[in-house]
N, C-alpha and C. Protein backbone atom coordinates (compact mmCIF):
# COMPACT_ATOMS: atom_id res chain seq x y z
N UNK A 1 0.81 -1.20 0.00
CA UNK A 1 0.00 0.00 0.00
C UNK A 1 0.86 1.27 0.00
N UNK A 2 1.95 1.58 0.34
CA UNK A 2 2.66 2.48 0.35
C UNK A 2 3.38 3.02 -0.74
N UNK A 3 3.43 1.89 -2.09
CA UNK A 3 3.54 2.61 -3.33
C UNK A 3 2.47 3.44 -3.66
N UNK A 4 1.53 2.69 -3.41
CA UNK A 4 0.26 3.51 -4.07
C UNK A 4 -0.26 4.89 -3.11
N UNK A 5 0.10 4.80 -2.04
CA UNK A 5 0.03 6.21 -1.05
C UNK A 5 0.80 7.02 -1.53
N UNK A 6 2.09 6.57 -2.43
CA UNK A 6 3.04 7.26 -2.86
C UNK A 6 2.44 7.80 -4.79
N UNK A 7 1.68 6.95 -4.83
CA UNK A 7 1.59 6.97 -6.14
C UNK A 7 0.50 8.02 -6.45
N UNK A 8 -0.54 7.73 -5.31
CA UNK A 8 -1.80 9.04 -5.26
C UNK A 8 -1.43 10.46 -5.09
N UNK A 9 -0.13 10.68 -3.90
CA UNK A 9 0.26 11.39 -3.16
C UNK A 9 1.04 12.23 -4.89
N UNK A 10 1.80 11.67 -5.42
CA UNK A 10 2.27 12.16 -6.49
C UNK A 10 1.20 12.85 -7.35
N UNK A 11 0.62 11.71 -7.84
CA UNK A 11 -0.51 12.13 -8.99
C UNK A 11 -1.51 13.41 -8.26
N UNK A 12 -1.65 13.83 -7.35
CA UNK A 12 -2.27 14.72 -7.05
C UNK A 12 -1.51 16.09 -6.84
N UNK A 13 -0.13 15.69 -6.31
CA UNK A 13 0.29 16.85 -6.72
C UNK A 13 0.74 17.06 -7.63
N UNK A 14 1.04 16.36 -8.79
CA UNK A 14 1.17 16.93 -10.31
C UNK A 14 -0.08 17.69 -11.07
N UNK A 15 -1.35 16.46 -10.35
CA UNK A 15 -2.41 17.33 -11.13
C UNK A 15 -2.55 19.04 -10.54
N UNK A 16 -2.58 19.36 -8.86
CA UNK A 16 -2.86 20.38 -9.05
C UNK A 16 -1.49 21.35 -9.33
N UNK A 17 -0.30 20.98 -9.61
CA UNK A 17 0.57 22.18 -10.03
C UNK A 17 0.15 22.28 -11.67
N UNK A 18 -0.72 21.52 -12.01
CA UNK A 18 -0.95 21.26 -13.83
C UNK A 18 -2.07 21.90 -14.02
N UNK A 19 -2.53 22.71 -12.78
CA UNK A 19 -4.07 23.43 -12.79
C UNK A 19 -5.29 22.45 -13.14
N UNK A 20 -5.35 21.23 -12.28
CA UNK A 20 -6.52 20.62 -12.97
C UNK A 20 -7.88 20.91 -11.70
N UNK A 21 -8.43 21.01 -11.97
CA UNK A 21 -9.54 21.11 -10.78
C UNK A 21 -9.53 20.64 -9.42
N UNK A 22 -9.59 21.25 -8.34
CA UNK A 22 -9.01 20.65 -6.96
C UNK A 22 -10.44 19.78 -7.21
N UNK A 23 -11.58 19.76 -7.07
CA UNK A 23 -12.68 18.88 -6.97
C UNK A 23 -12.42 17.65 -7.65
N UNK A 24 -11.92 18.23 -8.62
CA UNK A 24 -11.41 16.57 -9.92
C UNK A 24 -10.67 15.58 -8.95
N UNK A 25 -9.17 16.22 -8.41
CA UNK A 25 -8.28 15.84 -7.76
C UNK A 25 -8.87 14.81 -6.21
N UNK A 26 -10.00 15.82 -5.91
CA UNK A 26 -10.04 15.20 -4.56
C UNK A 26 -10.90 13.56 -4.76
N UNK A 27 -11.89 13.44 -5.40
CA UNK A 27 -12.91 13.17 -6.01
C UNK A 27 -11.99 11.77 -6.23
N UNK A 28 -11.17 12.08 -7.16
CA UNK A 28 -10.04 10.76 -7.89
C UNK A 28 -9.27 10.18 -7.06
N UNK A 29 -9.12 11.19 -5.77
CA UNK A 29 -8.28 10.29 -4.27
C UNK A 29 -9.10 9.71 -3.75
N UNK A 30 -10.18 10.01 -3.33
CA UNK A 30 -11.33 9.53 -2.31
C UNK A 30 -11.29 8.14 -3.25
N UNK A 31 -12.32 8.22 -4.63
CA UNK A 31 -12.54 7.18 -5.23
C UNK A 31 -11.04 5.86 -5.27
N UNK A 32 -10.32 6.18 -5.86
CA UNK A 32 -8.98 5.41 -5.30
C UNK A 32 -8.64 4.63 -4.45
N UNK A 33 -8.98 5.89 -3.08
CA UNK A 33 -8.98 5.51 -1.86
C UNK A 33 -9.77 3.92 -1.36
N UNK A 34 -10.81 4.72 -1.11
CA UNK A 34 -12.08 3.66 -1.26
C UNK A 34 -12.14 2.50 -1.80
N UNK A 35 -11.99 2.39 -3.76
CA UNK A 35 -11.66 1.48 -3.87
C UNK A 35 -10.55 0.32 -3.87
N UNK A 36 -9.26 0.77 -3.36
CA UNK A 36 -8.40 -0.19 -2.72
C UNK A 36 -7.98 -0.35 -1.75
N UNK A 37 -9.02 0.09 -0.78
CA UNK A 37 -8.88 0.22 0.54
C UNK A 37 -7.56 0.81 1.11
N UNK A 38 -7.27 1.63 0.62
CA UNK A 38 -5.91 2.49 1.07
C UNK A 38 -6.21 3.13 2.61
N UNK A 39 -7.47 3.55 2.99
CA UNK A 39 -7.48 4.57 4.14
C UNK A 39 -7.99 3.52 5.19
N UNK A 40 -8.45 2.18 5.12
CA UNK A 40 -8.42 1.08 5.92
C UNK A 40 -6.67 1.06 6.16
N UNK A 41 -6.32 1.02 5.36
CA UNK A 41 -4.84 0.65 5.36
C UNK A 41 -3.77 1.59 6.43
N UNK A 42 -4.10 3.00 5.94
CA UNK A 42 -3.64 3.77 6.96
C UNK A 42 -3.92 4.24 8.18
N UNK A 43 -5.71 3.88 8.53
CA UNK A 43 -5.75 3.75 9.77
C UNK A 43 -5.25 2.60 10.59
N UNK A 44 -4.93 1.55 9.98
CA UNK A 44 -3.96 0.25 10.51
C UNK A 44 -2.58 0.73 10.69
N UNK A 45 -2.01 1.40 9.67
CA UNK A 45 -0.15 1.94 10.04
C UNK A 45 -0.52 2.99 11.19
N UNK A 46 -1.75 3.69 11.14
CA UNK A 46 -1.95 4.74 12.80
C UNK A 46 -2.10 4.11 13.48
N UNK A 47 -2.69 2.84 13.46
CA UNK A 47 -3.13 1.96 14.64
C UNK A 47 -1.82 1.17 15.57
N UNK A 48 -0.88 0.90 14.95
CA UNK A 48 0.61 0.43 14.76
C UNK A 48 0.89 0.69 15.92
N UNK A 49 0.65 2.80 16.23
CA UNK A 49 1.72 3.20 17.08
C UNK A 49 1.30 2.81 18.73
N UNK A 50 2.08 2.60 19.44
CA UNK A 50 1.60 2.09 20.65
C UNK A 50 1.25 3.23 21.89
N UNK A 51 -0.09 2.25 22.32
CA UNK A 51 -1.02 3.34 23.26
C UNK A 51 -1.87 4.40 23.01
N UNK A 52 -1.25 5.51 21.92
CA UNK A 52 -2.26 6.49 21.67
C UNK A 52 -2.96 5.92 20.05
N UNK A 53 -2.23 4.98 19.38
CA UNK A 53 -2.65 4.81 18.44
C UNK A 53 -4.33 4.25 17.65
N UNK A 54 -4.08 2.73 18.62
CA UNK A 54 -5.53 2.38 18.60
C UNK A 54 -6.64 3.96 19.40
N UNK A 55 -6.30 4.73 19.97
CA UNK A 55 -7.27 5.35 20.77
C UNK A 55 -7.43 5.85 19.64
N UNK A 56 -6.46 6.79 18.82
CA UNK A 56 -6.95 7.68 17.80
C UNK A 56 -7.63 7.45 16.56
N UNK A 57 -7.34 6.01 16.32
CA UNK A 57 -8.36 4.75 15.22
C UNK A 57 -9.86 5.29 15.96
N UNK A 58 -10.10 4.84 17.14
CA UNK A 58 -11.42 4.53 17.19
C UNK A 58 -12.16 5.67 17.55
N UNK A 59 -10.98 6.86 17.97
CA UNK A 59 -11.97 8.47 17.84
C UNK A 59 -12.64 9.05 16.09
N UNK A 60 -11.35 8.39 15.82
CA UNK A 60 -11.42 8.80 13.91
C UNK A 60 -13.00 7.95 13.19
N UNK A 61 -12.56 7.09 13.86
CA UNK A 61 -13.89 5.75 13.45
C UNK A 61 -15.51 6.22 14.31
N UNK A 62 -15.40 7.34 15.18
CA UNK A 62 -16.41 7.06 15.65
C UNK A 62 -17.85 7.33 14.92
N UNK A 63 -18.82 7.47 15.17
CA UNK A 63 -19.92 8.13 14.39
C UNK A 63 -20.58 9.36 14.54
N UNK A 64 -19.98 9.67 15.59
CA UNK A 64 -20.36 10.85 16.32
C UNK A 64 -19.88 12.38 15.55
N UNK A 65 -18.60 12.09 15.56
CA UNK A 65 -17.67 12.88 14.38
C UNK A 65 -17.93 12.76 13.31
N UNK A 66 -18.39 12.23 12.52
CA UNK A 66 -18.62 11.88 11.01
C UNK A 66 -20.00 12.57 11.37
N UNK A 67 -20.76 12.34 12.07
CA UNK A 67 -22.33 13.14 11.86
C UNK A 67 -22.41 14.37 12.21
N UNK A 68 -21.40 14.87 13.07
CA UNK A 68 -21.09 16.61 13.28
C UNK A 68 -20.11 17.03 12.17
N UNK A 69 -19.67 16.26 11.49
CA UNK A 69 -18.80 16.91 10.46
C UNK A 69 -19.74 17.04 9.24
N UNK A 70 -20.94 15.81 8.66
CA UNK A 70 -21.89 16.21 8.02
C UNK A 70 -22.66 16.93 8.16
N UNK A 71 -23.13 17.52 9.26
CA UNK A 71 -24.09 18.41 10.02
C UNK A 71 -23.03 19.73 9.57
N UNK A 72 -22.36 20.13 9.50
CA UNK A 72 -21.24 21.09 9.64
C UNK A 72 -21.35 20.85 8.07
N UNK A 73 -21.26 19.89 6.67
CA UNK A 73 -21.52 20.70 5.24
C UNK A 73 -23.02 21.17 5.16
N UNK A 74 -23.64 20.31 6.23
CA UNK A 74 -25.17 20.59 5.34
C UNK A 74 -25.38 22.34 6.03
N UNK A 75 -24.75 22.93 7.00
CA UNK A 75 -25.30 24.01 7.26
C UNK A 75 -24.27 24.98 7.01
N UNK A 76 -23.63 24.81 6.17
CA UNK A 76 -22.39 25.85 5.59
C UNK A 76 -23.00 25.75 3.98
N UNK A 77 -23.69 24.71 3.46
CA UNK A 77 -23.70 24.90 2.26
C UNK A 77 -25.46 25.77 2.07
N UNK A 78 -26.20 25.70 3.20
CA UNK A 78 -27.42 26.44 3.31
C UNK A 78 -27.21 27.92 3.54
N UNK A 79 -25.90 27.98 4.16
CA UNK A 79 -25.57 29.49 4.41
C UNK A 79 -24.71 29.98 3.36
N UNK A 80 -24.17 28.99 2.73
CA UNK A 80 -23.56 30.02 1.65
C UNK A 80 -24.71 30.34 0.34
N UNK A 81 -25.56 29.57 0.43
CA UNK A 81 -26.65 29.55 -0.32
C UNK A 81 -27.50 31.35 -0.28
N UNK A 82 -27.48 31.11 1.18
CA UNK A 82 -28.18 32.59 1.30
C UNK A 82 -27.35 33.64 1.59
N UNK A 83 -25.82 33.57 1.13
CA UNK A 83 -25.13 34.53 1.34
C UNK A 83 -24.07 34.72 2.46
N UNK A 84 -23.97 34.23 3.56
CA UNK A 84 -23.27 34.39 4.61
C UNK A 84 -22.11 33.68 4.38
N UNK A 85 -21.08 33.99 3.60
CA UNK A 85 -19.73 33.25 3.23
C UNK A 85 -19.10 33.31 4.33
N UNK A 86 -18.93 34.59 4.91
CA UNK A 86 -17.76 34.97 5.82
C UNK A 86 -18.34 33.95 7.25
N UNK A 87 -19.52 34.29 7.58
CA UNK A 87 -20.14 33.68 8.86
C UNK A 87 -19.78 32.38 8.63
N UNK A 88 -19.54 31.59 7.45
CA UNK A 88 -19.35 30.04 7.12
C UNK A 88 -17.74 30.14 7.65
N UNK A 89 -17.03 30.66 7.19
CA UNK A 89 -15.38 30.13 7.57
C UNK A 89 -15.73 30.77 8.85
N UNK A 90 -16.18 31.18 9.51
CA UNK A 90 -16.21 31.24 11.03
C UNK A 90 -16.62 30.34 12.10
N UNK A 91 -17.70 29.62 11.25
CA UNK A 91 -18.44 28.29 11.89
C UNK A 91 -17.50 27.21 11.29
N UNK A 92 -16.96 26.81 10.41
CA UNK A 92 -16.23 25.65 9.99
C UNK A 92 -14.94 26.01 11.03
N UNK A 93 -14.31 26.77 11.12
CA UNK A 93 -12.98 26.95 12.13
C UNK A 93 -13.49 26.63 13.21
N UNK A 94 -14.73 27.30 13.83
CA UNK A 94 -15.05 26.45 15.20
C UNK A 94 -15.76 24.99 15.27
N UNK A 95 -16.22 24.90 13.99
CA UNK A 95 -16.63 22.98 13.68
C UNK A 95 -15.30 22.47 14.36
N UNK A 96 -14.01 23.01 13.15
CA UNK A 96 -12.92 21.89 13.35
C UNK A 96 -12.39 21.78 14.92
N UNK A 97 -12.25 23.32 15.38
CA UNK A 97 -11.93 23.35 16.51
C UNK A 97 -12.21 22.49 17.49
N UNK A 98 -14.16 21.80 17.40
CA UNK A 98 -14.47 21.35 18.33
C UNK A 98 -14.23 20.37 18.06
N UNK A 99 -14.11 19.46 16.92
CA UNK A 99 -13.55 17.96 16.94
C UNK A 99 -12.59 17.98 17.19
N UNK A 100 -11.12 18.83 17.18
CA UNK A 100 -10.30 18.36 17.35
C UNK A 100 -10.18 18.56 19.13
N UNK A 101 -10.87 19.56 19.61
CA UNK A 101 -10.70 19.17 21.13
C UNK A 101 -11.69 18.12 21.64
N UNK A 102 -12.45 17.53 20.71
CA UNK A 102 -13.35 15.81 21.11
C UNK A 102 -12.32 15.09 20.95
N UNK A 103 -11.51 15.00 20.59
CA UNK A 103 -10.18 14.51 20.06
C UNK A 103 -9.23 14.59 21.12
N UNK A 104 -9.02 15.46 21.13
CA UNK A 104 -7.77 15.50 22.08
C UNK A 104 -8.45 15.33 23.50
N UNK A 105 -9.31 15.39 23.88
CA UNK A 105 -9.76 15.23 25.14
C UNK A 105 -10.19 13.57 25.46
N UNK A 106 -10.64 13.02 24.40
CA UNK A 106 -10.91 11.58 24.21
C UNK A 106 -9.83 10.73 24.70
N UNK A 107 -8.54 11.41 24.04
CA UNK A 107 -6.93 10.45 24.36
C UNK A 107 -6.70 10.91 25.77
N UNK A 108 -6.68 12.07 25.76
CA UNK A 108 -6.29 12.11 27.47
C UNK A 108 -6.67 11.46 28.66
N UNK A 109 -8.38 11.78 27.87
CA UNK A 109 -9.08 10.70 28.87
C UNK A 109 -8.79 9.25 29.04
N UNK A 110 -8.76 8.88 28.17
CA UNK A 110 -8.61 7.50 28.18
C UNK A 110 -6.79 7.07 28.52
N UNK A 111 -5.82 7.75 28.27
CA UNK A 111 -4.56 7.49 28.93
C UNK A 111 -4.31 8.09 30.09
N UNK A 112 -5.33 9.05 30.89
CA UNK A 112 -5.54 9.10 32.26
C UNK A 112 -6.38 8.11 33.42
């Protein structure tokens, strides 16, 4: 798997120094991804590292995060709809903010 992490990792940055559409680009990793199970793969080499590793697999894996991170496009793409661009990168910085302190508070907890 690590050629091909190497091989995506390339091909994407050739495409976007070649000006091809970041959506194209992302779209062609995900799909990639997905279908050869590459990001199974790399949450296993994260999983590897010992003690914080499995914790950070199963925060990444949870469902909780994946449904506040969808909740977080569906109401950035309703607000940019009606105009509020700026109010959107204000709410997505504090989206990320708060997963990543669900995150970091998850490991602590659990290695305390």
């Amino acid at each position: 798997m690590l050629p091909l992490w190497g091989a995506i990792g390339g091909l994407a940055w050739f495409a976007l120094r070649h000006n091809v559409d970041q959506s194209v680009v992302a779209g062609s990793v995900v799909a990639i991804g997905l279908i050869s199970n590459a990001f199974a793969w790399l949450l296993g080499v994260i999983a590897l590292v010992p003690v914080i590793g499995p914790i950070i697999v199963k925060v990444l894996s949870a469902g909780f995060i994946w449904l506040l991170n969808a909740l977080g496009y569906l109401v950035s793409y309703i607000a940019i709809r009606r105009g509020y661009s700026k109010d959107v990168l204000t709410y997505r910085g504090l989206t990320v903010a708060l997963i990543i302190g669900i995150v970091i508070g998850f490991v602590i907890g659990r290695l305390v």
